[in-house]
N, C-alpha and C. Protein backbone atom coordinates (compact mmCIF):
# COMPACT_ATOMS: atom_id res chain seq x y z
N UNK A 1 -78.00 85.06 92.04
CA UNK A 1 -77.38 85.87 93.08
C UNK A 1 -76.63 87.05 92.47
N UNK A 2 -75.93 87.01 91.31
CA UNK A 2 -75.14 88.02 90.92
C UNK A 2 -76.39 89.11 90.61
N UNK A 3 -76.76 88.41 89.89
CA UNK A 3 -77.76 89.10 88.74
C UNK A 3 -78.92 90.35 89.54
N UNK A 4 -79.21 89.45 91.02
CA UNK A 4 -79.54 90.59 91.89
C UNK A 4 -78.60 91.59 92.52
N UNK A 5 -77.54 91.21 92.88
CA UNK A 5 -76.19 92.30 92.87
C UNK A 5 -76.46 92.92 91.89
N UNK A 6 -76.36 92.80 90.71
CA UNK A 6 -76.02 93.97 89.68
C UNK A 6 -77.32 94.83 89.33
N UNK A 7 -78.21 94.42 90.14
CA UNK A 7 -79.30 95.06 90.48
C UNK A 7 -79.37 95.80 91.67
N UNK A 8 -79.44 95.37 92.53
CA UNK A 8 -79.29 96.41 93.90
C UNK A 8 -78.31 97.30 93.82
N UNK A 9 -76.85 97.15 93.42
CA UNK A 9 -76.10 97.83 93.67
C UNK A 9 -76.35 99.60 92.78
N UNK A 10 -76.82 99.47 91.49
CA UNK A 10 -77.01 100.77 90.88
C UNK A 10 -77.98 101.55 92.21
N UNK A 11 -79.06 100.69 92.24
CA UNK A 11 -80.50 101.18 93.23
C UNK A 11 -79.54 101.66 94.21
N UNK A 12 -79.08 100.95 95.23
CA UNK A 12 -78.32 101.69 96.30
C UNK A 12 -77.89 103.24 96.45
N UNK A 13 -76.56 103.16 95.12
CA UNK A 13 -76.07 104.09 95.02
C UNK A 13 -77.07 104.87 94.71
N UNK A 14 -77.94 105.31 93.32
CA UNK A 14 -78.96 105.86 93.14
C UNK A 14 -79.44 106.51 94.43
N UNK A 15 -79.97 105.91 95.29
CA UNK A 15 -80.90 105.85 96.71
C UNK A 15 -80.07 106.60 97.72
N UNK A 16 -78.64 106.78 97.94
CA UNK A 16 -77.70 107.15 98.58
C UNK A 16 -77.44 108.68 98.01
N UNK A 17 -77.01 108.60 96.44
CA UNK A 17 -76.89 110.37 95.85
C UNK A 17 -78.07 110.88 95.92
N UNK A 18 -79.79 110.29 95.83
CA UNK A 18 -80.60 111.15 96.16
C UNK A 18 -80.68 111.69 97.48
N UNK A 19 -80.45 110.66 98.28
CA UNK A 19 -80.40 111.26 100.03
C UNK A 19 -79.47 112.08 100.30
N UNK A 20 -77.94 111.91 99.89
CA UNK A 20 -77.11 112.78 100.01
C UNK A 20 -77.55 114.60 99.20
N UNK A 21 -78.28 114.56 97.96
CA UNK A 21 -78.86 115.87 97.33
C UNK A 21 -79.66 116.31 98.16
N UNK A 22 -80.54 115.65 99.07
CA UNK A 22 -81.68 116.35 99.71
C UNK A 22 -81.20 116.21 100.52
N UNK A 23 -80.01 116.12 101.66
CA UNK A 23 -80.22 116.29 102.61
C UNK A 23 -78.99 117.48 102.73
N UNK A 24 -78.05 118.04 101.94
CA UNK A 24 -77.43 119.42 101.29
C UNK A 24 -78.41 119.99 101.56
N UNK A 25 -77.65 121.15 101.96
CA UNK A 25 -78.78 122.70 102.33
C UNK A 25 -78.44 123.13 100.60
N UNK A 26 -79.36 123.74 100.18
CA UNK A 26 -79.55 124.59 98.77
C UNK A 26 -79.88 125.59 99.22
N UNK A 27 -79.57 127.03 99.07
CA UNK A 27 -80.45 128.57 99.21
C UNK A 27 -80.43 129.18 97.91
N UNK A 28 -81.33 129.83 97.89
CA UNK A 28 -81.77 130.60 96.75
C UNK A 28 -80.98 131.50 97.13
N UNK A 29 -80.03 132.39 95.39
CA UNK A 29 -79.30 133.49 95.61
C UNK A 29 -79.94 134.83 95.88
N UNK A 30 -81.59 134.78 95.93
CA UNK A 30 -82.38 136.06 96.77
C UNK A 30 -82.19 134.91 98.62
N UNK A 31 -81.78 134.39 99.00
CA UNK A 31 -81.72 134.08 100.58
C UNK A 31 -80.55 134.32 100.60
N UNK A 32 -79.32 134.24 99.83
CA UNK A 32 -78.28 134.02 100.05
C UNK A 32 -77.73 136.15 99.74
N UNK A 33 -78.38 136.83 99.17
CA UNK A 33 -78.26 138.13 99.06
C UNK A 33 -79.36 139.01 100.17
N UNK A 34 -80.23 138.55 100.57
CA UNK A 34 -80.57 139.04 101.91
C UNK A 34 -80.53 138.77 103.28
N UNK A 35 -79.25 137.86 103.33
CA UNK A 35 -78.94 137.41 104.92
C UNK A 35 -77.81 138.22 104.47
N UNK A 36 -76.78 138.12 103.23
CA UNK A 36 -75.49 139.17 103.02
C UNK A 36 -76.07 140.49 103.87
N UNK A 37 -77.11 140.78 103.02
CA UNK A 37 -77.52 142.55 103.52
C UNK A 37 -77.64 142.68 104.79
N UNK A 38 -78.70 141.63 105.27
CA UNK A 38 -78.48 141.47 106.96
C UNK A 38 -77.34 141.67 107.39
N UNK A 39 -75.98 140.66 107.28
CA UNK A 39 -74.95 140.88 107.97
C UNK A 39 -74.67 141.94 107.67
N UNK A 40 -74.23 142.48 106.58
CA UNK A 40 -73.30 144.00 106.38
C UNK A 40 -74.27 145.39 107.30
N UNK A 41 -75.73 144.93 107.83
CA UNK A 41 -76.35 145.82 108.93
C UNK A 41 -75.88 145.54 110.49
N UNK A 42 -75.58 145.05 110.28
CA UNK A 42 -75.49 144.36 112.10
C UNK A 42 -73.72 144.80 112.32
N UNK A 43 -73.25 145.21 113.38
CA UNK A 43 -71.72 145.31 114.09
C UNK A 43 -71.18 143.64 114.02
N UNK A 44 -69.87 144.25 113.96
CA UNK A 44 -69.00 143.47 113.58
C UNK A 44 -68.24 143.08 114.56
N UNK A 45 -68.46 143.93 115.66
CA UNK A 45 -67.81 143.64 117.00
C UNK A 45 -67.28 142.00 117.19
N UNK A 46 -68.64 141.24 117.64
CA UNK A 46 -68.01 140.05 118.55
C UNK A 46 -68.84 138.84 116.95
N UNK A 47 -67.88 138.00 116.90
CA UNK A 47 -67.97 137.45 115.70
C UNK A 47 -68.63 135.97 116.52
N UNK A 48 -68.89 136.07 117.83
CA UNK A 48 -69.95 134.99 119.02
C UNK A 48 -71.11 134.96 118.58
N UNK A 49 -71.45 136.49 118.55
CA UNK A 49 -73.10 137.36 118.35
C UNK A 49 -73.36 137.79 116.53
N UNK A 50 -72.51 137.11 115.63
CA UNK A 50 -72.99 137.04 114.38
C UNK A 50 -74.37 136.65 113.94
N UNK A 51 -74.57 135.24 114.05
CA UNK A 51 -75.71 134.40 114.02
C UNK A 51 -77.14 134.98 114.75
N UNK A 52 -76.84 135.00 116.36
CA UNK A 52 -77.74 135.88 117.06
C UNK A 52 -78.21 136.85 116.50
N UNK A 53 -77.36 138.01 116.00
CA UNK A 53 -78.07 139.20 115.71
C UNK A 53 -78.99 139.35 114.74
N UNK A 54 -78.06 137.91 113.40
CA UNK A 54 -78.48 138.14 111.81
C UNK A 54 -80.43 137.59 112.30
N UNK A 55 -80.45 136.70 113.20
CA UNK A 55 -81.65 135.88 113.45
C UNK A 55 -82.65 136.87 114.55
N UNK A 56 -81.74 137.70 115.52
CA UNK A 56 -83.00 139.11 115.58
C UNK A 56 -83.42 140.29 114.47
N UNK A 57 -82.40 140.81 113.80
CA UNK A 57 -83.18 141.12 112.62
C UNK A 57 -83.71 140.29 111.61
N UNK A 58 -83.65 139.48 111.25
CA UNK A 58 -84.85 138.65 110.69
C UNK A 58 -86.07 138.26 110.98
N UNK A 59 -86.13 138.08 112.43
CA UNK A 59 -87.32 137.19 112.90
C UNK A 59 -87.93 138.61 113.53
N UNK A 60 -86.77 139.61 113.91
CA UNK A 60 -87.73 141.17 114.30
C UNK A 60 -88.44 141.85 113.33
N UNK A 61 -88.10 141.26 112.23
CA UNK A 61 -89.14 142.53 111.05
C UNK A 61 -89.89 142.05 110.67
N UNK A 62 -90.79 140.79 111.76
CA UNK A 62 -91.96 140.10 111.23
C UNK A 62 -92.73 141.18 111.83
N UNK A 63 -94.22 141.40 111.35
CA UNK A 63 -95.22 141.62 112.23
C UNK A 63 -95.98 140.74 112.55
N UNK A 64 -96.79 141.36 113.86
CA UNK A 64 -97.62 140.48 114.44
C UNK A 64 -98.56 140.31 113.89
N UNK A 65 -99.19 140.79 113.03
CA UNK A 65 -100.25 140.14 111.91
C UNK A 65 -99.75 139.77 110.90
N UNK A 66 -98.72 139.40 110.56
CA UNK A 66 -97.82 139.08 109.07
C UNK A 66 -98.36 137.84 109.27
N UNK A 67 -99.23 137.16 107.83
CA UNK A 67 -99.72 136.12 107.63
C UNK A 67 -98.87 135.17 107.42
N UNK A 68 -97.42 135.34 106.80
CA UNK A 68 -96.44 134.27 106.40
C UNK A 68 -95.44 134.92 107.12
N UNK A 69 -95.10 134.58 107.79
CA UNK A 69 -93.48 135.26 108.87
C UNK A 69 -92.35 134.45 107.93
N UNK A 70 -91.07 135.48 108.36
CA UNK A 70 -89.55 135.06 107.79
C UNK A 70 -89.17 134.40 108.89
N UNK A 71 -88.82 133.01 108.71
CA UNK A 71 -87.93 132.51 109.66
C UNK A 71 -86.73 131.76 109.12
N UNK A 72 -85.36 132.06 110.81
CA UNK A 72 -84.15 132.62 110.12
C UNK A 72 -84.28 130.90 110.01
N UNK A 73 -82.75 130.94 108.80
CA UNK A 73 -82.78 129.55 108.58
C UNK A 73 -81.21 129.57 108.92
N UNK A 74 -80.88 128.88 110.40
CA UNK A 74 -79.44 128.92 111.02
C UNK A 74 -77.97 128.78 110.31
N UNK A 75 -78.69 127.25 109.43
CA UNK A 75 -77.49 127.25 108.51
C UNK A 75 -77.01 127.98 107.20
N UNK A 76 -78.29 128.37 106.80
CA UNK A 76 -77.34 129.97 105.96
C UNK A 76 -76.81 131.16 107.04
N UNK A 77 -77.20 131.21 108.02
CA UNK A 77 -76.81 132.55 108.87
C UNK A 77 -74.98 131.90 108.87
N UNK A 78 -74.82 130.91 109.55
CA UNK A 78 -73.79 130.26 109.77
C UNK A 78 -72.99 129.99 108.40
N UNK A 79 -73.33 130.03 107.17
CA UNK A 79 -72.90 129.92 105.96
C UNK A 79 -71.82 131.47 105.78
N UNK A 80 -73.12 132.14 106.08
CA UNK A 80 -72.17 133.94 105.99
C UNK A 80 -71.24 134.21 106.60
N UNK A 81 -71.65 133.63 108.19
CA UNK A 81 -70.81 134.01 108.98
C UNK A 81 -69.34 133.54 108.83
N UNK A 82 -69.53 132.41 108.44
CA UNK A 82 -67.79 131.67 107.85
C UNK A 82 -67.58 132.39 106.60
N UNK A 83 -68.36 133.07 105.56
CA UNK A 83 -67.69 133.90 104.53
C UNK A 83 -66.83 134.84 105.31
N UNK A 84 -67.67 135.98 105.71
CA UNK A 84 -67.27 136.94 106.53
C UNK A 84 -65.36 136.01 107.02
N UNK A 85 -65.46 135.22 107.94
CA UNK A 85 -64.65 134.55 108.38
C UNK A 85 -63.23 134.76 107.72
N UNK A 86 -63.44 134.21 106.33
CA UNK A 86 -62.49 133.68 105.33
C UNK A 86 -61.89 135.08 104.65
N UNK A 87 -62.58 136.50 105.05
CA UNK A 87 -61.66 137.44 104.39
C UNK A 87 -60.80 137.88 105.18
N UNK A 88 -59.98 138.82 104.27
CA UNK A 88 -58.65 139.69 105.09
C UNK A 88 -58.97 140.44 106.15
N UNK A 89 -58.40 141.09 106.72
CA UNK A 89 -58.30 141.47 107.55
C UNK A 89 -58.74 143.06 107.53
N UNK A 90 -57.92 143.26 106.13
CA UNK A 90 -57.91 144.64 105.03
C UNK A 90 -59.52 144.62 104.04
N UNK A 91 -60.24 143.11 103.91
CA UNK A 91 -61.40 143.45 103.43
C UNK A 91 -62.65 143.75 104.78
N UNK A 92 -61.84 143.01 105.35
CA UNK A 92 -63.02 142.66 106.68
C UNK A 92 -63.34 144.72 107.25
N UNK A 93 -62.23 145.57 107.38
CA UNK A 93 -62.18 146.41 106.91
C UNK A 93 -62.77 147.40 106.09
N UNK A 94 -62.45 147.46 105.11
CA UNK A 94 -63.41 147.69 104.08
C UNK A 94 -64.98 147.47 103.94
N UNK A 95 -65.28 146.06 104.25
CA UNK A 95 -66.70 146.00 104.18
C UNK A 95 -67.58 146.65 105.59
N UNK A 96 -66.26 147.01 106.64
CA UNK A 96 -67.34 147.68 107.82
C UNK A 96 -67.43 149.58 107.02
N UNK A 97 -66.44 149.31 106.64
CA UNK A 97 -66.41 150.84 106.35
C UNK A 97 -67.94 151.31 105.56
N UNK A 98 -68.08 150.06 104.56
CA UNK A 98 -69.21 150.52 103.40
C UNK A 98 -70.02 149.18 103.22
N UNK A 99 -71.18 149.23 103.51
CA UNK A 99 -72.22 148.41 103.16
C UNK A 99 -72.18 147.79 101.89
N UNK A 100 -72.48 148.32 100.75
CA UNK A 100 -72.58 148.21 99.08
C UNK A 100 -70.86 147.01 99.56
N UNK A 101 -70.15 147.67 99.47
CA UNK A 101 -68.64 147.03 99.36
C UNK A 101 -68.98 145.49 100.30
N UNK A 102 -69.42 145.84 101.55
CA UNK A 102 -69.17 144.30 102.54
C UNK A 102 -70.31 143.26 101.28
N UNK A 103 -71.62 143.94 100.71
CA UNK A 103 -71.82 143.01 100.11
C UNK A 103 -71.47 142.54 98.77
N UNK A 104 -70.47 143.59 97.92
CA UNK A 104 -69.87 142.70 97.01
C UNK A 104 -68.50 141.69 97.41
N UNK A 105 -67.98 141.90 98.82
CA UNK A 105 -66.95 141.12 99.06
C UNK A 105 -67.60 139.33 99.40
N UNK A 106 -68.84 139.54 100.60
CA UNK A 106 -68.98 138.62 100.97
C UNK A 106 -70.05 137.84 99.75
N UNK A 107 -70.54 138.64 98.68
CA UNK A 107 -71.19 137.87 97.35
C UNK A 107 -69.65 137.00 96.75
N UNK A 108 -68.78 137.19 96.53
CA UNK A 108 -67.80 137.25 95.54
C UNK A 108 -66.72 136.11 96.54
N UNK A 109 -67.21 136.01 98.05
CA UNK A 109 -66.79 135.21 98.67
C UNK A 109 -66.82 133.79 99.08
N UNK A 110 -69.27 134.16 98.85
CA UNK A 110 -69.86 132.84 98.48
C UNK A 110 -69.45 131.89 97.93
N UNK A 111 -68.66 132.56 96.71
CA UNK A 111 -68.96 131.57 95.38
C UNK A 111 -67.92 131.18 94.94
């Protein structure tokens, strides 16, 4: 009886941190630097219509013959949108003022 305890129990855990790794969202820092660019294109107005907009320009610059379409993936849109979130008031600012700038704030915010 033990001896299978001290057997199952590694397996478990094992079986538990792999499910817990795969089931974490991972993005590549080219997904995670072209939803940035997305947001720093889109108004800043209503912070409701973040997500919405980042997911019409994405899914709008497919074409209709585009053999592999971009589709948005919600929870990075929603990842940015809480960066964006977490700055000042004085960067939030700043990054409407200048594109280049909103995306070194909200890169530098990611991480």
């Amino acid at each position: 009886m033990r001896s299978r305890l001290t057997l199952l129990l590694p397996l478990l855990l094992l079986c538990v941190a792999a499910a817990w790794y795969w089931l974490t969202p991972h993005y590549s820092k080219e997904d995670e630097a072209y939803y940035t660019s997305v947001f720093c294109a889109i108004h800043h107005d209503d912070s409701r219509r973040f997500v919405a907009d980042m997911r019409t320009v994405i899914e709008g610059g497919n074409s209709d013959y585009a053999l592999q379409k971009t589709h948005f993936q919600p929870r990075l849109g929603e990842h940015i949108a809480e960066a964006w979130q977490k700055l000042s008031a004085g960067q939030k600012a700043q990054a409407s003022a200048d594109a280049a700038q909103c995306r070194a704030l909200l890169s530098a915010a990611l991480n």
